[in-house]
Protein backbone atom coordinates (compact mmCIF):
# COMPACT_ATOMS: atom_id res chain seq x y z
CA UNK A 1 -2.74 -11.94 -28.14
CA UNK A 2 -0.11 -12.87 -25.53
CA UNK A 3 -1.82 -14.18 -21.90
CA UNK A 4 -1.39 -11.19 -19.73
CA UNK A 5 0.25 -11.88 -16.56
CA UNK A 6 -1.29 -10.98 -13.16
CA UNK A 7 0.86 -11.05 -9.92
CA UNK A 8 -0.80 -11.59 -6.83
CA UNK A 9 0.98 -10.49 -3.52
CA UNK A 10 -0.30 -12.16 -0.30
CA UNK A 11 0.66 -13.84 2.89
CA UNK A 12 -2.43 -15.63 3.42
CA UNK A 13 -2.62 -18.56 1.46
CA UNK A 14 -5.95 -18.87 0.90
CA UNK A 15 -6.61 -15.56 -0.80
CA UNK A 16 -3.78 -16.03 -2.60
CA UNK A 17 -5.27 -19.73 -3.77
CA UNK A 18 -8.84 -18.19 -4.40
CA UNK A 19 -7.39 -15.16 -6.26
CA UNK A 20 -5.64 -17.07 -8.23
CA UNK A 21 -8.19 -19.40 -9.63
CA UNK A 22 -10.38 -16.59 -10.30
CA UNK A 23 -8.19 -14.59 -12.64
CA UNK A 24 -6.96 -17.86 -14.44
CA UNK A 25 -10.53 -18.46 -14.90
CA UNK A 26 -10.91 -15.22 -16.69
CA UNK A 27 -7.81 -16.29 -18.82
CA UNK A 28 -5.15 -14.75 -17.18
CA UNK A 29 -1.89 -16.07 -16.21
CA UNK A 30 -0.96 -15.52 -12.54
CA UNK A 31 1.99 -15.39 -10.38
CA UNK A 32 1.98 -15.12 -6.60
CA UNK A 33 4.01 -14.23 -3.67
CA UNK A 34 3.56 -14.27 -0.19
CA UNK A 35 6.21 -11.67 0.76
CA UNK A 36 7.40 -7.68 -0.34
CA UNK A 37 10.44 -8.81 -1.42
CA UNK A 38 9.50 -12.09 -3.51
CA UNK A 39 7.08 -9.65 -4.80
CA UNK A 40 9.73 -7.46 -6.15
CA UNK A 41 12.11 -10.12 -7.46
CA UNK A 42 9.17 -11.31 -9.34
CA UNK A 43 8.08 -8.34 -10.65
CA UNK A 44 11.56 -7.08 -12.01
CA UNK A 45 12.23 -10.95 -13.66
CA UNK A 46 8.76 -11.24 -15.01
CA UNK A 47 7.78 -7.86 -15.60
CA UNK A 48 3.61 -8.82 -14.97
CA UNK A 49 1.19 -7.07 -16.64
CA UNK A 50 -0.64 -5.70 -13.28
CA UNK A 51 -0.22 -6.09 -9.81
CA UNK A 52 -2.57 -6.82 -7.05
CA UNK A 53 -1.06 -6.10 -3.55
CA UNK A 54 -1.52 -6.50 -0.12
CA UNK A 55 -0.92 -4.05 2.13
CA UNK A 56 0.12 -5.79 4.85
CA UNK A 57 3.24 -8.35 4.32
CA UNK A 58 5.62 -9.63 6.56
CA UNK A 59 9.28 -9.84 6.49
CA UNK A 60 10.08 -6.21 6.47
CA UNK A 61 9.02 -5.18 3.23
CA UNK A 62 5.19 -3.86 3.50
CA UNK A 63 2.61 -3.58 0.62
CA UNK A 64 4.08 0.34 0.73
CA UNK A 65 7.51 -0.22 0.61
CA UNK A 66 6.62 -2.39 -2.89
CA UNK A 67 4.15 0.38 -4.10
CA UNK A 68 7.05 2.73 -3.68
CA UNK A 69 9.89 0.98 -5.20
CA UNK A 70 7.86 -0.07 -8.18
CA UNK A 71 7.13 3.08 -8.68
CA UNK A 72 10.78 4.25 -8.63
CA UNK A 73 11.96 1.80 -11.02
CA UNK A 74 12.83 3.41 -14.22
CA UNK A 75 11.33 -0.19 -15.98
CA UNK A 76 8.49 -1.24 -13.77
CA UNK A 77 7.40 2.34 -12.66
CA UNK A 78 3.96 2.19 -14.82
CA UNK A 79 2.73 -1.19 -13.22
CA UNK A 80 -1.23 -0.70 -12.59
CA UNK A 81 -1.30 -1.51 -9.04
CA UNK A 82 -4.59 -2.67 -7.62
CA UNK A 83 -3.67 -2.38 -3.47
CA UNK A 84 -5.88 -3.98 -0.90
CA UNK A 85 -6.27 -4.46 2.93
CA UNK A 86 -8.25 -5.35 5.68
CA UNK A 87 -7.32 -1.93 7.55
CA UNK A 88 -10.49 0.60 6.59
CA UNK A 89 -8.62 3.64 7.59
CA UNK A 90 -9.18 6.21 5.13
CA UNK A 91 -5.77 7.70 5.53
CA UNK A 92 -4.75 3.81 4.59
CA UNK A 93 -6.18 4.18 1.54
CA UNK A 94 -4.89 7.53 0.24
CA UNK A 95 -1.35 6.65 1.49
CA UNK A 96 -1.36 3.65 -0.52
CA UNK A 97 -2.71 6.18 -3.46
CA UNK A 98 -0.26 8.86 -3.07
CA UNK A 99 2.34 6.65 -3.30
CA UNK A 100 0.90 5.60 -6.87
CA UNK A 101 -1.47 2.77 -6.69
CA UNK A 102 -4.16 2.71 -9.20
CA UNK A 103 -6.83 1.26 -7.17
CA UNK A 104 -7.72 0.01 -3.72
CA UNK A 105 -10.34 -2.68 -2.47
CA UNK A 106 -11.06 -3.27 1.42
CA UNK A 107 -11.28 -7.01 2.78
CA UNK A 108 -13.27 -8.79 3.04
CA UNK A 109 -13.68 -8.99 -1.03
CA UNK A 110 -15.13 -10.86 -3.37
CA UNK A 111 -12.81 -12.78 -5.35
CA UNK A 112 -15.07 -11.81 -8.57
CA UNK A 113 -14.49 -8.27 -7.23
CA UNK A 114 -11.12 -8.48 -7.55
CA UNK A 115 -11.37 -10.06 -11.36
CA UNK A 116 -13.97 -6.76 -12.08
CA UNK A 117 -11.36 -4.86 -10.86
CA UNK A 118 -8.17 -6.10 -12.64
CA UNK A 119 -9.75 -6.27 -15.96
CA UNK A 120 -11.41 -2.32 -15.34
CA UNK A 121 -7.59 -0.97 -14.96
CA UNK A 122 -6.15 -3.10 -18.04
CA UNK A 123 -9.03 -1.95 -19.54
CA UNK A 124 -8.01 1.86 -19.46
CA UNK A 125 -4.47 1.59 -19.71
CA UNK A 126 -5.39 -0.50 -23.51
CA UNK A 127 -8.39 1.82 -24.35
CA UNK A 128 -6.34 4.60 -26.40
CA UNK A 129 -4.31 1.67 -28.22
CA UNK A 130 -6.36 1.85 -30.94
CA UNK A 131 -6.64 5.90 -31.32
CA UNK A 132 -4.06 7.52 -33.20
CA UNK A 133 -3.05 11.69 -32.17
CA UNK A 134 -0.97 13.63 -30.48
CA UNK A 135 -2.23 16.24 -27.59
CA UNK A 136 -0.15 19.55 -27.30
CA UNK A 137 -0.53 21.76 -24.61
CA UNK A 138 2.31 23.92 -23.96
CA UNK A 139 5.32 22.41 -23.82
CA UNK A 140 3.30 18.84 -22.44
CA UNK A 141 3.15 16.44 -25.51
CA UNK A 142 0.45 13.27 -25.00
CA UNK A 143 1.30 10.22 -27.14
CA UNK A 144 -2.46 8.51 -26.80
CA UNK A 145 -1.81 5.18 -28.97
CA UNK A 146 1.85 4.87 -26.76
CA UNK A 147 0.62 5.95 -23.64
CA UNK A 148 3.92 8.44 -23.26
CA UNK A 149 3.90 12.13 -21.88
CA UNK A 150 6.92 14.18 -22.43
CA UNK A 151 7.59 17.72 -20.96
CA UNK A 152 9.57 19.64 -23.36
CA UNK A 153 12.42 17.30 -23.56
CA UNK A 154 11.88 15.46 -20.39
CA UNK A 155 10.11 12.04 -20.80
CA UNK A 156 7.30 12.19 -17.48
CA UNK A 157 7.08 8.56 -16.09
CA UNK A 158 3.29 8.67 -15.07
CA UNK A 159 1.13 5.97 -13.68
CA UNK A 160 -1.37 4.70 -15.55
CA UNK A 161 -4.01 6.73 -12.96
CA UNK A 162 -2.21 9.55 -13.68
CA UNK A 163 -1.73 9.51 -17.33
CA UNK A 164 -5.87 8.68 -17.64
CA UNK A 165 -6.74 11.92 -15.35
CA UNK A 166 -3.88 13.82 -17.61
CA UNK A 167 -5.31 12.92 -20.97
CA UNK A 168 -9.09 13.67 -19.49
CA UNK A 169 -7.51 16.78 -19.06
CA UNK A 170 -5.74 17.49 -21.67
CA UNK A 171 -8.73 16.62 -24.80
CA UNK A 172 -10.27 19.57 -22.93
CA UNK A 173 -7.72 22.11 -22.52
CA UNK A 174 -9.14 25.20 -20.12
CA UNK A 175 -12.32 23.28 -19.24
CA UNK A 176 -12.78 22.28 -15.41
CA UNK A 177 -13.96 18.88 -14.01
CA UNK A 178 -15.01 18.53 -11.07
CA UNK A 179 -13.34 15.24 -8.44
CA UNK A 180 -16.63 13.04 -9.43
CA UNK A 181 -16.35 13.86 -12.68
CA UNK A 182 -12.98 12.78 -13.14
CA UNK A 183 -13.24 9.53 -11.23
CA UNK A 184 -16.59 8.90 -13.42
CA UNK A 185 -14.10 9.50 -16.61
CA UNK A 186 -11.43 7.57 -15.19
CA UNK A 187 -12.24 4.44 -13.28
CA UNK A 188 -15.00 1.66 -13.76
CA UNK A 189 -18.17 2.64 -12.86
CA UNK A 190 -17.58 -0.33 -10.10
CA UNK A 191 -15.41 1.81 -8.19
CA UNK A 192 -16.08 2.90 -5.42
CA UNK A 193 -13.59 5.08 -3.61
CA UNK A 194 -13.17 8.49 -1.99
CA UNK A 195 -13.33 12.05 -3.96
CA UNK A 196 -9.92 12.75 -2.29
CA UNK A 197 -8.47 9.73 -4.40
CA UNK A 198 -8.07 11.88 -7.59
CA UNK A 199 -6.39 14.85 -5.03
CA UNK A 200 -3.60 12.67 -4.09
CA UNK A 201 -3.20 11.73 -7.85
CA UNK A 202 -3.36 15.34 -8.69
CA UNK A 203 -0.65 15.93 -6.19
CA UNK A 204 1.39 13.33 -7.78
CA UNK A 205 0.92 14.80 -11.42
CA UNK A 206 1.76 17.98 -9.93
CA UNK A 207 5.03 16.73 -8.51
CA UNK A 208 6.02 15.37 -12.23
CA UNK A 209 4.77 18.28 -14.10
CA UNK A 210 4.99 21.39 -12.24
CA UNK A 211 8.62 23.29 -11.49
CA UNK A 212 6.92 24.47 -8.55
CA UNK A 213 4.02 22.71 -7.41
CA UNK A 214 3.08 25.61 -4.88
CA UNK A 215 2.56 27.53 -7.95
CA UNK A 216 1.36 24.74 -10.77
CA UNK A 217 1.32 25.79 -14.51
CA UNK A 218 -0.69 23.64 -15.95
CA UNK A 219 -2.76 21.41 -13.53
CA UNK A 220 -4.78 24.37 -12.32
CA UNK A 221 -7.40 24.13 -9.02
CA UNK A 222 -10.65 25.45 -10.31
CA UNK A 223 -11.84 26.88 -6.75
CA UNK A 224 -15.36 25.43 -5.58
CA UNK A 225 -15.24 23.56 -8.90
CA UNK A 226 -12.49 20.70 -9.04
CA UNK A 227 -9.22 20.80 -11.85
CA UNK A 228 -8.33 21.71 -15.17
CA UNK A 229 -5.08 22.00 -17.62
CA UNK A 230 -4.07 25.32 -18.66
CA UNK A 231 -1.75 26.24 -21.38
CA UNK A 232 1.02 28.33 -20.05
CA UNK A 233 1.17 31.94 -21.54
């Protein structure tokens, strides 16, 4: 199996230098960057196999900015994005999330932290590779073992967060979770962030999936309860 490819994003060298020894002690191969828009040139020419990213970056192009226009990039748009930060600020944290970032960590960290955390979100974007099917609901078509969502003919370019808390979902068509249980389902038991973190990633899906998100189809609120996937009559 090919070394996957880690790139870290940080202007102070010696995270960057402590990261880095950390995750090629776990066998990865890492690449680093002290700036947003290093960060993106490497990205797009080396096409890494996760991201971790600091939020704070000088030079003009913030740990946002990146998020964002990874996200809008028709090849890199499903990099797992781990996003971290030494700003606690709640709102911080679900910005970074809305705008598609798969998980978050607060400084100060533990470098092993970090490693727990990068190998959890490989970890569930590889997990269906070996399952075989094909979900139907409505007009939303799940490709588990490819990891690809298409909306009638309209391919959906989902985040890996987002395609987990789909395909919860969708194996359970009409069933509601509740927030905890969908993180429980969808992140490592290690994590340790906010209930609102799966509403902005629910808003996101919405914005993909739904014609009009003030009136969703199939990612239905289940009031007092939490979420579920409906089949559209």
């Amino acid at each position: 199996m090919p070394t996957q490819a880690i790139l870290v994003v940080d202007d102070e060298v010696q995270i960057v230098a402590v990261v880095r020894d950390y995750l090629a002690q776990a066998g990865y191969s890492v690449l680093t960057a002290r700036d947003g828009q290093t960060a993106l040139t490497l990205a797009r020419r080396e096409q890494p196999d996760l991201m971790v990213l600091d939020l704070m970056l000088p030079g003009g192009v913030d740990g946002l900015d990146v998020c964002r226009q990874i996200r809008r990039d028709s090849v890199l748009g499903a990099l797992p994005i781990i996003m971290h930060t030494s700003r606690v600020e709640e709102t911080d944290r679900l910005i970074g999330l809305e705008l598609g970032a798969d998980d978050y960590i607060t400084k100060p960290f533990s470098p092993r932290e970090v490693v727990a955390r990068v190998k959890a979100v490989l970890r569930r974007v590889k997990q269906d590779m070996g399952h075989t099917g094909l979900l139907r609901v409505g007009e939303l078509r799940i490709d588990v073992p490819r990891r690809h969502v298409t909306l009638g003919a309209q391919v959906m370019a989902l985040t890996p967060t987002e395609f987990d808390i789909l395909l919860v979902l969708a194996r359970y068509p009409g069933r509601p979770f509740t927030r905890a249980q969908l993180m429980e389902r969808v992140y490592d038991t290690a994590y340790t962030g906010y209930d609102r973190a799966i509403d902005s990633h629910i808003t996101n899906l919405r914005s993909k999936l739904e014609a009009d998100e003030r009136y969703p189809r199939y990612v239905v609120t289940v009031y007092g309860i939490g979420y579920k996937l409906e089949e559209p009559r």
